[in-house]
PDB file of N, CA and C in Angstrom:
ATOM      1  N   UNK A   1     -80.576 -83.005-130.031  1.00  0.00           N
ATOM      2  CA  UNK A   1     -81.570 -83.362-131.012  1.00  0.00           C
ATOM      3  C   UNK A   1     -81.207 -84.699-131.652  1.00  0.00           C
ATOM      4  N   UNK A   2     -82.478 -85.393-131.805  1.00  0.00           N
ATOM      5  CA  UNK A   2     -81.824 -87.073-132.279  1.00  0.00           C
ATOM      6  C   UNK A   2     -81.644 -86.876-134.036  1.00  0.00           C
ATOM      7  N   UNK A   3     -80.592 -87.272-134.579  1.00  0.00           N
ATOM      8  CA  UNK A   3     -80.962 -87.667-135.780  1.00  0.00           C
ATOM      9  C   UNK A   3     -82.095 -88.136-136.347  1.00  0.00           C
ATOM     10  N   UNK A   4     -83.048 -88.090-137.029  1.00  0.00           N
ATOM     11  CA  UNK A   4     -84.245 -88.407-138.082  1.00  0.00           C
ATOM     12  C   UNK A   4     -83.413 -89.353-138.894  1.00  0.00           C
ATOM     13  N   UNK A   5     -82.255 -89.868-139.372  1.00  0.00           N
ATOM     14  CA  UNK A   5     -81.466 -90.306-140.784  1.00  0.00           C
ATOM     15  C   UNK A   5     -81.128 -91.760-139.559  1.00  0.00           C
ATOM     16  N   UNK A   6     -81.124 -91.617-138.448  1.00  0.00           N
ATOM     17  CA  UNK A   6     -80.177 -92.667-137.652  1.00  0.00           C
ATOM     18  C   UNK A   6     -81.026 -94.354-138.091  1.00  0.00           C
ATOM     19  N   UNK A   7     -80.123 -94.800-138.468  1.00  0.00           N
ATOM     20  CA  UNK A   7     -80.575 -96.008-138.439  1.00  0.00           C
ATOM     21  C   UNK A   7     -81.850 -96.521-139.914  1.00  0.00           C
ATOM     22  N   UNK A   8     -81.404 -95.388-140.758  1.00  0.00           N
ATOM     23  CA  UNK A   8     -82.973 -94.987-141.830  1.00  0.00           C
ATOM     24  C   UNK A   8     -82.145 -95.919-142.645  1.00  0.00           C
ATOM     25  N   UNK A   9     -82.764 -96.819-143.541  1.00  0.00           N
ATOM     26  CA  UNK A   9     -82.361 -97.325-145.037  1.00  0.00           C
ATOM     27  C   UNK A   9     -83.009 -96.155-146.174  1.00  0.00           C
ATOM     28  N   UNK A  10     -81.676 -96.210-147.179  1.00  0.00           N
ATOM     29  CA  UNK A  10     -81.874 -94.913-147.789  1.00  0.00           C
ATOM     30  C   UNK A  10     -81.691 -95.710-149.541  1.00  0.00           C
ATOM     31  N   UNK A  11     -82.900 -95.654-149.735  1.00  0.00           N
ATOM     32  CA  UNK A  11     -82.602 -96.661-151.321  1.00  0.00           C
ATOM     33  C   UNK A  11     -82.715 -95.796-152.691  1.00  0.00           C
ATOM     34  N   UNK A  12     -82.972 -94.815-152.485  1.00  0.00           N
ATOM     35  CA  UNK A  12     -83.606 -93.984-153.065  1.00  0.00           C
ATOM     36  C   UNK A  12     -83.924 -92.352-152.826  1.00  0.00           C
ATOM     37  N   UNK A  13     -83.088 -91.550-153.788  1.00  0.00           N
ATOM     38  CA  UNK A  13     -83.361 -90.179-152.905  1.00  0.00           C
ATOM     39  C   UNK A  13     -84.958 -89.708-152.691  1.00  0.00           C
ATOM     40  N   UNK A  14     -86.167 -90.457-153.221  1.00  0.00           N
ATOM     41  CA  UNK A  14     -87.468 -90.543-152.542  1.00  0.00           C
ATOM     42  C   UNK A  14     -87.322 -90.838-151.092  1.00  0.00           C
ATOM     43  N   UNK A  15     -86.488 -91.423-150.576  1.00  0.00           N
ATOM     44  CA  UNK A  15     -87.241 -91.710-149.198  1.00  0.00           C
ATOM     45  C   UNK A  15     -86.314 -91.131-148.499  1.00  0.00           C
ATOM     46  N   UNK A  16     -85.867 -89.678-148.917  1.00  0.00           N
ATOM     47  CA  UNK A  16     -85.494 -88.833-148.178  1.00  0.00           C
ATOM     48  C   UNK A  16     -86.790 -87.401-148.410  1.00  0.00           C
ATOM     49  N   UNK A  17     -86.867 -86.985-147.286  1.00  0.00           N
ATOM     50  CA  UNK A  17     -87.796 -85.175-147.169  1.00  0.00           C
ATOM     51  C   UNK A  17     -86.705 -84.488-147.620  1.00  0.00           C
ATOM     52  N   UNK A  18     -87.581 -83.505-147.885  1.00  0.00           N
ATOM     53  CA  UNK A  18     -86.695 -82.067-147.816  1.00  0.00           C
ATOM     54  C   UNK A  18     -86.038 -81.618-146.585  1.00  0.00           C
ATOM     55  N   UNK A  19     -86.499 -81.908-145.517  1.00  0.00           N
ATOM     56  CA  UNK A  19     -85.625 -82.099-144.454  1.00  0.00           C
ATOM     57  C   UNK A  19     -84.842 -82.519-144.628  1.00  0.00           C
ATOM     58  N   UNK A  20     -84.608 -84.233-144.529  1.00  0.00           N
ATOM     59  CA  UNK A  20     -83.898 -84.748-144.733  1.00  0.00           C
ATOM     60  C   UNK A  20     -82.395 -84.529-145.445  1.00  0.00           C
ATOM     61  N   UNK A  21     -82.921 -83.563-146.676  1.00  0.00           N
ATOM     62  CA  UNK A  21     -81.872 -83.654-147.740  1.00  0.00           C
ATOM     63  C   UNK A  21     -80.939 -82.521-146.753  1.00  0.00           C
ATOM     64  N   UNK A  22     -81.963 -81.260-146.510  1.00  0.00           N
ATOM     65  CA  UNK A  22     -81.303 -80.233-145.993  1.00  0.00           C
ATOM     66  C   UNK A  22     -80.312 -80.441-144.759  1.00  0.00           C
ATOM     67  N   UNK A  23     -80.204 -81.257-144.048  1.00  0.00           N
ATOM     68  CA  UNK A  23     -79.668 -82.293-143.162  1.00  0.00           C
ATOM     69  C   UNK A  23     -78.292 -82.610-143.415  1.00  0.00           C
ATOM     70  N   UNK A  24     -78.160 -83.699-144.548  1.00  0.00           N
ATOM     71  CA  UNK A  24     -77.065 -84.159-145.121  1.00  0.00           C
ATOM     72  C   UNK A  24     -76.777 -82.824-145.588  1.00  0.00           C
ATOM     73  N   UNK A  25     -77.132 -81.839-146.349  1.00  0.00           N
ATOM     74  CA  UNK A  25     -76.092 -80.917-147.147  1.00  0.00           C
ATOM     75  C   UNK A  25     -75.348 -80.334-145.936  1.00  0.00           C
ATOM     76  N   UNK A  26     -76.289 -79.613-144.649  1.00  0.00           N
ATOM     77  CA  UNK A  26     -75.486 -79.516-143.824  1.00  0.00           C
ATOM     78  C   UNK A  26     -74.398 -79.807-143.147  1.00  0.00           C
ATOM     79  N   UNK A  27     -75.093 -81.096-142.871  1.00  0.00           N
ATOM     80  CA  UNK A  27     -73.496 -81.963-142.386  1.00  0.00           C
ATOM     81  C   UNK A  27     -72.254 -82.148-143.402  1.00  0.00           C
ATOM     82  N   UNK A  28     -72.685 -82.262-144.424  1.00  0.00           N
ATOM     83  CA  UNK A  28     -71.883 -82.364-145.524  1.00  0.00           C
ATOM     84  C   UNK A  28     -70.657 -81.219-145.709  1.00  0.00           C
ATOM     85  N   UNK A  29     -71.151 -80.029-145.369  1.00  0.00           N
ATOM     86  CA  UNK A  29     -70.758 -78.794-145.770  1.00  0.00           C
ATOM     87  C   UNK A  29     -69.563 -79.201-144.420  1.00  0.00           C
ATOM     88  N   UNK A  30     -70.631 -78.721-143.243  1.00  0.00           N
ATOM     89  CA  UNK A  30     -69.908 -78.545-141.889  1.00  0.00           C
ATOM     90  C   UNK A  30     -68.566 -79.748-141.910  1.00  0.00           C
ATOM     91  N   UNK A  31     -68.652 -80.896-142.353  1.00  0.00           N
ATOM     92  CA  UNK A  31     -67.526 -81.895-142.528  1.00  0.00           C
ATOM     93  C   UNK A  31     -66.418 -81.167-143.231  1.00  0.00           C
ATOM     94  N   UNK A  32     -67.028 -80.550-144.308  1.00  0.00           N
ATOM     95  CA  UNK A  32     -66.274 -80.588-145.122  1.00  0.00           C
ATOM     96  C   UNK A  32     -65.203 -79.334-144.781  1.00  0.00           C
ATOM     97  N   UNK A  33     -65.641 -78.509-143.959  1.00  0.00           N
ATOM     98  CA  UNK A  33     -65.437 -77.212-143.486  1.00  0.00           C
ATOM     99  C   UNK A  33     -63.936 -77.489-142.320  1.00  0.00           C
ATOM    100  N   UNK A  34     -64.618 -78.948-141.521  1.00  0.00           N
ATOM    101  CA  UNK A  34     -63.811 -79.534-140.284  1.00  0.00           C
ATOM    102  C   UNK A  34     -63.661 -81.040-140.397  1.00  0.00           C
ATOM    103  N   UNK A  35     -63.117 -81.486-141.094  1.00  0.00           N
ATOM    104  CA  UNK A  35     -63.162 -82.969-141.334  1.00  0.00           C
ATOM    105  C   UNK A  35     -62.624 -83.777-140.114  1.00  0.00           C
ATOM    106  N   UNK A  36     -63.396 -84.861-139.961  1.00  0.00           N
ATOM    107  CA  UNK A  36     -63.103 -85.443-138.740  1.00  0.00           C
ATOM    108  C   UNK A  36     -62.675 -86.715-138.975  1.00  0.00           C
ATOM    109  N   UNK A  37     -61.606 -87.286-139.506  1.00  0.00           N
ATOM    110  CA  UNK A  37     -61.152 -88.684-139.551  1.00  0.00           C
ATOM    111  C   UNK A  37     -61.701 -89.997-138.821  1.00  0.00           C
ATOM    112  N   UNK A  38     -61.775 -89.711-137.258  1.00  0.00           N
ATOM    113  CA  UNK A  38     -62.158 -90.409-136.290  1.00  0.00           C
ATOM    114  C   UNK A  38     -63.679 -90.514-136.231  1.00  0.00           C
ATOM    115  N   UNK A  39     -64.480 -89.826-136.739  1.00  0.00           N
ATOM    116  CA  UNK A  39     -66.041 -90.166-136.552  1.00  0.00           C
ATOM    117  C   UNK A  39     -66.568 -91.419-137.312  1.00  0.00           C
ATOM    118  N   UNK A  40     -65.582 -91.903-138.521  1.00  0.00           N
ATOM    119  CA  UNK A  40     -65.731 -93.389-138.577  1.00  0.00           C
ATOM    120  C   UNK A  40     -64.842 -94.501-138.436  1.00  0.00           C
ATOM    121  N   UNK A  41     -64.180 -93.865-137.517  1.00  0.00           N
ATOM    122  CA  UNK A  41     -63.067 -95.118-136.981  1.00  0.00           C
ATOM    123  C   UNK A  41     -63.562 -96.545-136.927  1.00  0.00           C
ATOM    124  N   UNK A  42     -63.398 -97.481-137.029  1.00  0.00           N
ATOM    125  CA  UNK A  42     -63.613 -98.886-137.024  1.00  0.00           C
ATOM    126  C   UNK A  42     -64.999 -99.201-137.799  1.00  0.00           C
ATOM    127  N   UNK A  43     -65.278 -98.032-138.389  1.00  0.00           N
ATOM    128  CA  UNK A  43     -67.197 -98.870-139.317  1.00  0.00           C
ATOM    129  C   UNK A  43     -66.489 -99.131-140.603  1.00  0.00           C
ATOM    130  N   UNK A  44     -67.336 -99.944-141.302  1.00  0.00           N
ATOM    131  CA  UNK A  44     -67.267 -99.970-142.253  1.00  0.00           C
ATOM    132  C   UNK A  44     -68.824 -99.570-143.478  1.00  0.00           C
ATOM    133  N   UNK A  45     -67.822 -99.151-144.734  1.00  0.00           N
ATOM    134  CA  UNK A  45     -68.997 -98.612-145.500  1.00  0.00           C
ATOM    135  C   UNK A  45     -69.684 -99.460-146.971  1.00  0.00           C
ATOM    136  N   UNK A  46     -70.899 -99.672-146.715  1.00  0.00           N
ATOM    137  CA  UNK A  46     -71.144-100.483-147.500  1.00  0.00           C
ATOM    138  C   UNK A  46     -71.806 -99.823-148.569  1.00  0.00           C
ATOM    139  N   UNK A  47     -71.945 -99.866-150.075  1.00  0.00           N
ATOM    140  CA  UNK A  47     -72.272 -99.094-151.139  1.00  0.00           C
ATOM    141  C   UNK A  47     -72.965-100.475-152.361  1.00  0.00           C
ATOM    142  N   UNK A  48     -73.952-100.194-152.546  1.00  0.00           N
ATOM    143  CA  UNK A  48     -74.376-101.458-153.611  1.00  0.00           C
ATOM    144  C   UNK A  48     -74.526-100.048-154.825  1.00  0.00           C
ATOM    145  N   UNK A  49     -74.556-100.936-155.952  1.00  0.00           N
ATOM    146  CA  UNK A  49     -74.815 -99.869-157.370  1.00  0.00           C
ATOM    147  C   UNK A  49     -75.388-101.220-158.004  1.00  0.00           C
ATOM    148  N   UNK A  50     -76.792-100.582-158.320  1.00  0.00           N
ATOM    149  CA  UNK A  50     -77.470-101.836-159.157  1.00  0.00           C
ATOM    150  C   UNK A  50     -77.630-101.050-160.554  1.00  0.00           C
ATOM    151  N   UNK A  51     -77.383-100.685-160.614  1.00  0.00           N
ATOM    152  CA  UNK A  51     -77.274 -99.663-162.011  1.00  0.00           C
ATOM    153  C   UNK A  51     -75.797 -99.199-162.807  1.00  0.00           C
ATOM    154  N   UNK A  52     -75.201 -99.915-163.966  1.00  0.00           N
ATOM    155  CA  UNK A  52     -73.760 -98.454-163.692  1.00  0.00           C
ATOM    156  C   UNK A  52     -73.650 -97.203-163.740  1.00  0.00           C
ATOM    157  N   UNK A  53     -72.662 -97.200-163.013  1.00  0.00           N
ATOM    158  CA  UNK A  53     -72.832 -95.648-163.284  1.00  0.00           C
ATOM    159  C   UNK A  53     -71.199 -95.136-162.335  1.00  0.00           C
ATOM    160  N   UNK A  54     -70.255 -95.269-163.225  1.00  0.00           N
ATOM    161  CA  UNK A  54     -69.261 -95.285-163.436  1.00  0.00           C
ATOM    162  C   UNK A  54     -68.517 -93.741-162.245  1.00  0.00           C
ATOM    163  N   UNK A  55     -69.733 -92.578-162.455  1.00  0.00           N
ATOM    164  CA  UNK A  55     -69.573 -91.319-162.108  1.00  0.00           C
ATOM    165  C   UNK A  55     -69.778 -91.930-160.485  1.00  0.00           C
ATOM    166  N   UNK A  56     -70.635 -91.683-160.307  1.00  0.00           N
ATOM    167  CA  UNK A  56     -71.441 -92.344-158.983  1.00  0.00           C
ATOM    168  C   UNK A  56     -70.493 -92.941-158.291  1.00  0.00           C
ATOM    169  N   UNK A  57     -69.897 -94.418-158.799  1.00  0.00           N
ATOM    170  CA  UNK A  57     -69.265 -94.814-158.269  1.00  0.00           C
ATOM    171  C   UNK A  57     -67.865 -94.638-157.421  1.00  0.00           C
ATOM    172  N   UNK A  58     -67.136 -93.510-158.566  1.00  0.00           N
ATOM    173  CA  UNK A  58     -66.028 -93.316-158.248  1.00  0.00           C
ATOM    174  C   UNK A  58     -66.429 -92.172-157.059  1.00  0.00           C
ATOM    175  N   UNK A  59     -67.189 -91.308-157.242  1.00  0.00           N
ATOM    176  CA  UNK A  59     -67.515 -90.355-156.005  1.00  0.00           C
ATOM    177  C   UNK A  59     -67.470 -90.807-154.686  1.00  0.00           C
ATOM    178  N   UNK A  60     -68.361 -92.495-154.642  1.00  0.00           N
ATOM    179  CA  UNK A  60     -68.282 -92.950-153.544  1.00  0.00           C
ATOM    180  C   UNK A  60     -66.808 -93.473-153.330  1.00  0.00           C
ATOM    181  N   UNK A  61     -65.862 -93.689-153.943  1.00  0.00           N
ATOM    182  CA  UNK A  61     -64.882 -94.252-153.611  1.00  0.00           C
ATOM    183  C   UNK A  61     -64.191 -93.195-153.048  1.00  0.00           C
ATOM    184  N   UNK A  62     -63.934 -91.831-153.771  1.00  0.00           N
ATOM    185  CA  UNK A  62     -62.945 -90.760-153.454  1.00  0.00           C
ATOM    186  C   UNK A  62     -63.236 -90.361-152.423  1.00  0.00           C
ATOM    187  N   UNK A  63     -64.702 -90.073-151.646  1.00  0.00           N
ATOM    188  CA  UNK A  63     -65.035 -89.815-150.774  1.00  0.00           C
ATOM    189  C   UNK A  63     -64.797 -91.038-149.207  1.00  0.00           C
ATOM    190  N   UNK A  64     -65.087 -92.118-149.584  1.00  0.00           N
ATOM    191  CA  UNK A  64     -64.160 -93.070-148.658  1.00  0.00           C
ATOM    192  C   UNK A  64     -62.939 -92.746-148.142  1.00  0.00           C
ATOM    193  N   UNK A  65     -62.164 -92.848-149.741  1.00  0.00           N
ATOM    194  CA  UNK A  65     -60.939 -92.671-149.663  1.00  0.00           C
ATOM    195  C   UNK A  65     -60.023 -91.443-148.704  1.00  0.00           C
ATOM    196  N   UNK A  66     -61.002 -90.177-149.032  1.00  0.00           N
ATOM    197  CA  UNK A  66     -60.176 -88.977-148.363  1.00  0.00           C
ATOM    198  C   UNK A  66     -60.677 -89.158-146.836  1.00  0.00           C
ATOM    199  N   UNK A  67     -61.739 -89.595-146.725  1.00  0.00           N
ATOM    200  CA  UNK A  67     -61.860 -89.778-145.258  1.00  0.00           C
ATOM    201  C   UNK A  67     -61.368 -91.132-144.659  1.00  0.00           C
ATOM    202  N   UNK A  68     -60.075 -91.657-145.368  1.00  0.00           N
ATOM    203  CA  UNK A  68     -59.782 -92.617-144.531  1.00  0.00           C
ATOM    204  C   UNK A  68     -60.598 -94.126-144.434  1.00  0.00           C
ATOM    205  N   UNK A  69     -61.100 -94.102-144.772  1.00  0.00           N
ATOM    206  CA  UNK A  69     -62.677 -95.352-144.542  1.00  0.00           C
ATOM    207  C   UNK A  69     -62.326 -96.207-145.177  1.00  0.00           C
ATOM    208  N   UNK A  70     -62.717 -97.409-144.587  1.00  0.00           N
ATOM    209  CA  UNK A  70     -62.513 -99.175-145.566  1.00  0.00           C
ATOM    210  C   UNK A  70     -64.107 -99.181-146.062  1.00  0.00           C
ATOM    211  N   UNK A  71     -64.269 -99.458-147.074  1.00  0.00           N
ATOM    212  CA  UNK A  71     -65.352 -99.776-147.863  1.00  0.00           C
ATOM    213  C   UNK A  71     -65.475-100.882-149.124  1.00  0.00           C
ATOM    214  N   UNK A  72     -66.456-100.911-148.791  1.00  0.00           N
ATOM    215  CA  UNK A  72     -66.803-102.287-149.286  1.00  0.00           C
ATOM    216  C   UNK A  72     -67.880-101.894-150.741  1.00  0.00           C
ATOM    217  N   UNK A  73     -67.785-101.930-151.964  1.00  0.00           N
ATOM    218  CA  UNK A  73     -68.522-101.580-152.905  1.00  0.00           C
ATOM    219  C   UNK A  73     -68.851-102.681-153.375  1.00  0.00           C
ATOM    220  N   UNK A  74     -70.161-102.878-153.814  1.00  0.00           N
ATOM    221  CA  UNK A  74     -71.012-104.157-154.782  1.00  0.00           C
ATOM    222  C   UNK A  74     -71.439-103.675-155.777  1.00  0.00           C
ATOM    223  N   UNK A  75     -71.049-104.139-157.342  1.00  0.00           N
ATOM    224  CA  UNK A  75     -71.494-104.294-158.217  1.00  0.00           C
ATOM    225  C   UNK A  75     -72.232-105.337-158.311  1.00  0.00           C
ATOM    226  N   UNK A  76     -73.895-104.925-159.182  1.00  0.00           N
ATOM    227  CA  UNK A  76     -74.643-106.136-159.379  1.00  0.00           C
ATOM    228  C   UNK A  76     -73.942-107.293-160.600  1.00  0.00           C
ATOM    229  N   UNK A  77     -73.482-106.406-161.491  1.00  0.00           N
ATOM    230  CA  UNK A  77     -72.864-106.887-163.103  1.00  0.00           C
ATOM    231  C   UNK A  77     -71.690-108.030-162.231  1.00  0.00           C
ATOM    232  N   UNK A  78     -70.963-107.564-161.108  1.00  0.00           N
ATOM    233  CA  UNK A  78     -70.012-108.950-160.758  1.00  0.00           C
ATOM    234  C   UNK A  78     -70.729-109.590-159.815  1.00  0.00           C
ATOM    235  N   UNK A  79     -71.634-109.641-159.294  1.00  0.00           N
ATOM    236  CA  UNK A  79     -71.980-110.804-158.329  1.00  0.00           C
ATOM    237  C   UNK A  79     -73.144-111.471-159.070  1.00  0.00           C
ATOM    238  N   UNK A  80     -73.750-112.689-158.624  1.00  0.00           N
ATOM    239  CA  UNK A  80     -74.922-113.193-159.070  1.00  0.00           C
ATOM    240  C   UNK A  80     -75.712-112.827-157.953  1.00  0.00           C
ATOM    241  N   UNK A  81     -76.785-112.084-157.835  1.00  0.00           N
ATOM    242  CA  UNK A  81     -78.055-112.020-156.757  1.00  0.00           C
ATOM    243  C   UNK A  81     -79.257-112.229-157.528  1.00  0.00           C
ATOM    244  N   UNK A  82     -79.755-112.431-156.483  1.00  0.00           N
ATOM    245  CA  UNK A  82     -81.511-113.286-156.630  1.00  0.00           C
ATOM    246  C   UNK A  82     -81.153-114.884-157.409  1.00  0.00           C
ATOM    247  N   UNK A  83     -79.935-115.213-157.131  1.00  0.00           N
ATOM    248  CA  UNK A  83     -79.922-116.953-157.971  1.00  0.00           C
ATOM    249  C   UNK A  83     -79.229-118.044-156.883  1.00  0.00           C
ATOM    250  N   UNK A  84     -80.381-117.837-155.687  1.00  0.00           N
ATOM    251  CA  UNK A  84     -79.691-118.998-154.712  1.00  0.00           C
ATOM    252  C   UNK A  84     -78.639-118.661-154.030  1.00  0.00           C
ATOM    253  N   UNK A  85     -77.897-116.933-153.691  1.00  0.00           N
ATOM    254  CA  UNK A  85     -76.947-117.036-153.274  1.00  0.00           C
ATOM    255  C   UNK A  85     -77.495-115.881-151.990  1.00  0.00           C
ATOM    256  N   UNK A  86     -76.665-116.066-150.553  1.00  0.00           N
ATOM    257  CA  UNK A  86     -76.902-114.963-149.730  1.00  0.00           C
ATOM    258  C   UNK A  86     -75.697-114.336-149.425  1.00  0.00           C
ATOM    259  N   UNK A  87     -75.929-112.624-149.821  1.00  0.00           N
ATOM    260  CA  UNK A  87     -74.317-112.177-149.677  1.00  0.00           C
ATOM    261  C   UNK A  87     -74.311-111.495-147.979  1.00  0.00           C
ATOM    262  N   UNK A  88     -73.333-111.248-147.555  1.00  0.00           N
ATOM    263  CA  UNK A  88     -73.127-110.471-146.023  1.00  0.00           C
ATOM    264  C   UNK A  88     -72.319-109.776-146.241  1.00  0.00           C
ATOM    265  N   UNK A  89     -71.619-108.779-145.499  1.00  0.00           N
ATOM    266  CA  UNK A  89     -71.035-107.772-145.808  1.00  0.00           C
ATOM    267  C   UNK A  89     -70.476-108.532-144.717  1.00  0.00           C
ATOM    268  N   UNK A  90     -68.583-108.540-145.081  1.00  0.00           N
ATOM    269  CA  UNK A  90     -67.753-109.458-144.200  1.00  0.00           C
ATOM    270  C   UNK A  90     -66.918-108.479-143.172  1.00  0.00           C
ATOM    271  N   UNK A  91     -66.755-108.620-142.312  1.00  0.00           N
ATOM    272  CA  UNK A  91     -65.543-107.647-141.511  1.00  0.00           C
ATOM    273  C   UNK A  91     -64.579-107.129-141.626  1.00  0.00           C
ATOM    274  N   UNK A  92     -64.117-105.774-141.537  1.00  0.00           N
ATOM    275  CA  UNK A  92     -62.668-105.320-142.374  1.00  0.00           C
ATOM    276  C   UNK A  92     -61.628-106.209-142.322  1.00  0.00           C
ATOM    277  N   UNK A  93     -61.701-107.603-141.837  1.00  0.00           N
ATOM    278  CA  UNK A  93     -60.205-108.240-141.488  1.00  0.00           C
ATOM    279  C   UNK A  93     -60.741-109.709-142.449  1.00  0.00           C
ATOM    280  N   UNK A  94     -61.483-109.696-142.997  1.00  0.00           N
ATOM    281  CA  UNK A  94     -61.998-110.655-143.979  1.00  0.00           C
ATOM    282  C   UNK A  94     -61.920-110.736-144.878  1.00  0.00           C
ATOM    283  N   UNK A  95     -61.805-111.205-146.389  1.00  0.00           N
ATOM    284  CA  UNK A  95     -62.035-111.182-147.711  1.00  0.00           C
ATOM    285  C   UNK A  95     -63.870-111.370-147.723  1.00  0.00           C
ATOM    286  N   UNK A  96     -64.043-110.533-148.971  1.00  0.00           N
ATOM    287  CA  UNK A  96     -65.743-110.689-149.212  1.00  0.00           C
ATOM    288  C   UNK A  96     -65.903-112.252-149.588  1.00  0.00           C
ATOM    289  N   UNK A  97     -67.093-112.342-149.069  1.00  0.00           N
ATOM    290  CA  UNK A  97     -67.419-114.112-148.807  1.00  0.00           C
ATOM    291  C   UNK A  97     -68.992-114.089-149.588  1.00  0.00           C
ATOM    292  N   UNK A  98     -69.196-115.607-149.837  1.00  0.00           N
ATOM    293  CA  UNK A  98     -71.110-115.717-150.255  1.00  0.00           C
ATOM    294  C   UNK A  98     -71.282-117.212-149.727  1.00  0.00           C
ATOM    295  N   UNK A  99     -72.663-116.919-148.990  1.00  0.00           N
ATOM    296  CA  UNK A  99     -73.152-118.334-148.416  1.00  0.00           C
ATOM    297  C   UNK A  99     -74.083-118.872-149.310  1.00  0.00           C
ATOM    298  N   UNK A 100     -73.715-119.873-149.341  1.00  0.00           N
ATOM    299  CA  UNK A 100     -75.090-120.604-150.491  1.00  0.00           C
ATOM    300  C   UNK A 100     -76.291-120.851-149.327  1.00  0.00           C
ATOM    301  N   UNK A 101     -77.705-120.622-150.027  1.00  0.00           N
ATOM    302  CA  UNK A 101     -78.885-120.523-149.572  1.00  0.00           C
ATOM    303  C   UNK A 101     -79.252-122.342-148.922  1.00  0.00           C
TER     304      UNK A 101
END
């Protein structure tokens, strides 16, 4: 069965179904049940927070963290966006970089 989530931009828990959600809890559970280190070997995880939210954040980190994962978190409050700048998400062997427009 193909994933429905593969390849989805997820900005908002609106533009997930109830499917959808029921999906992730699954997998979520089943991970959590059999954790698999290697299912994100070499990705990296990218996390923006345009809002603070201090709780949020750290969840995404601990959850990186126990699974091993390099991640990459963006705060809006430290970067400047929408003022002439284009950011990329740089390669785990990089420091985070910004190209001017």
């Amino acid at each position: 069965m193909a994933n429905p989530l593969y390849q989805k931009h997820i900005i908002s828990i609106n533009d997930l179904s109830r499917e959808d959600l029921e999906l992730v809890l699954a997998t979520a559970a089943k991970l959590k049940a059999n954790p698999q280190p290697e299912l994100l070997k070499h990705k990296v995880i990218a996390s923006c927070f345009f809002e603070a939210s201090t709780r949020t954040r750290l969840s995404f980190e601990t959850s990186m963290h126990r699974g091993r994962q390099r991640g990459r978190l963006f705060r809006q409050r430290q970067h400047l966006t929408g003022q002439g700048k284009r950011w990329r998400i740089p390669s785990p062997s990089s420091a985070p970089t910004s190209t001017p427009s």
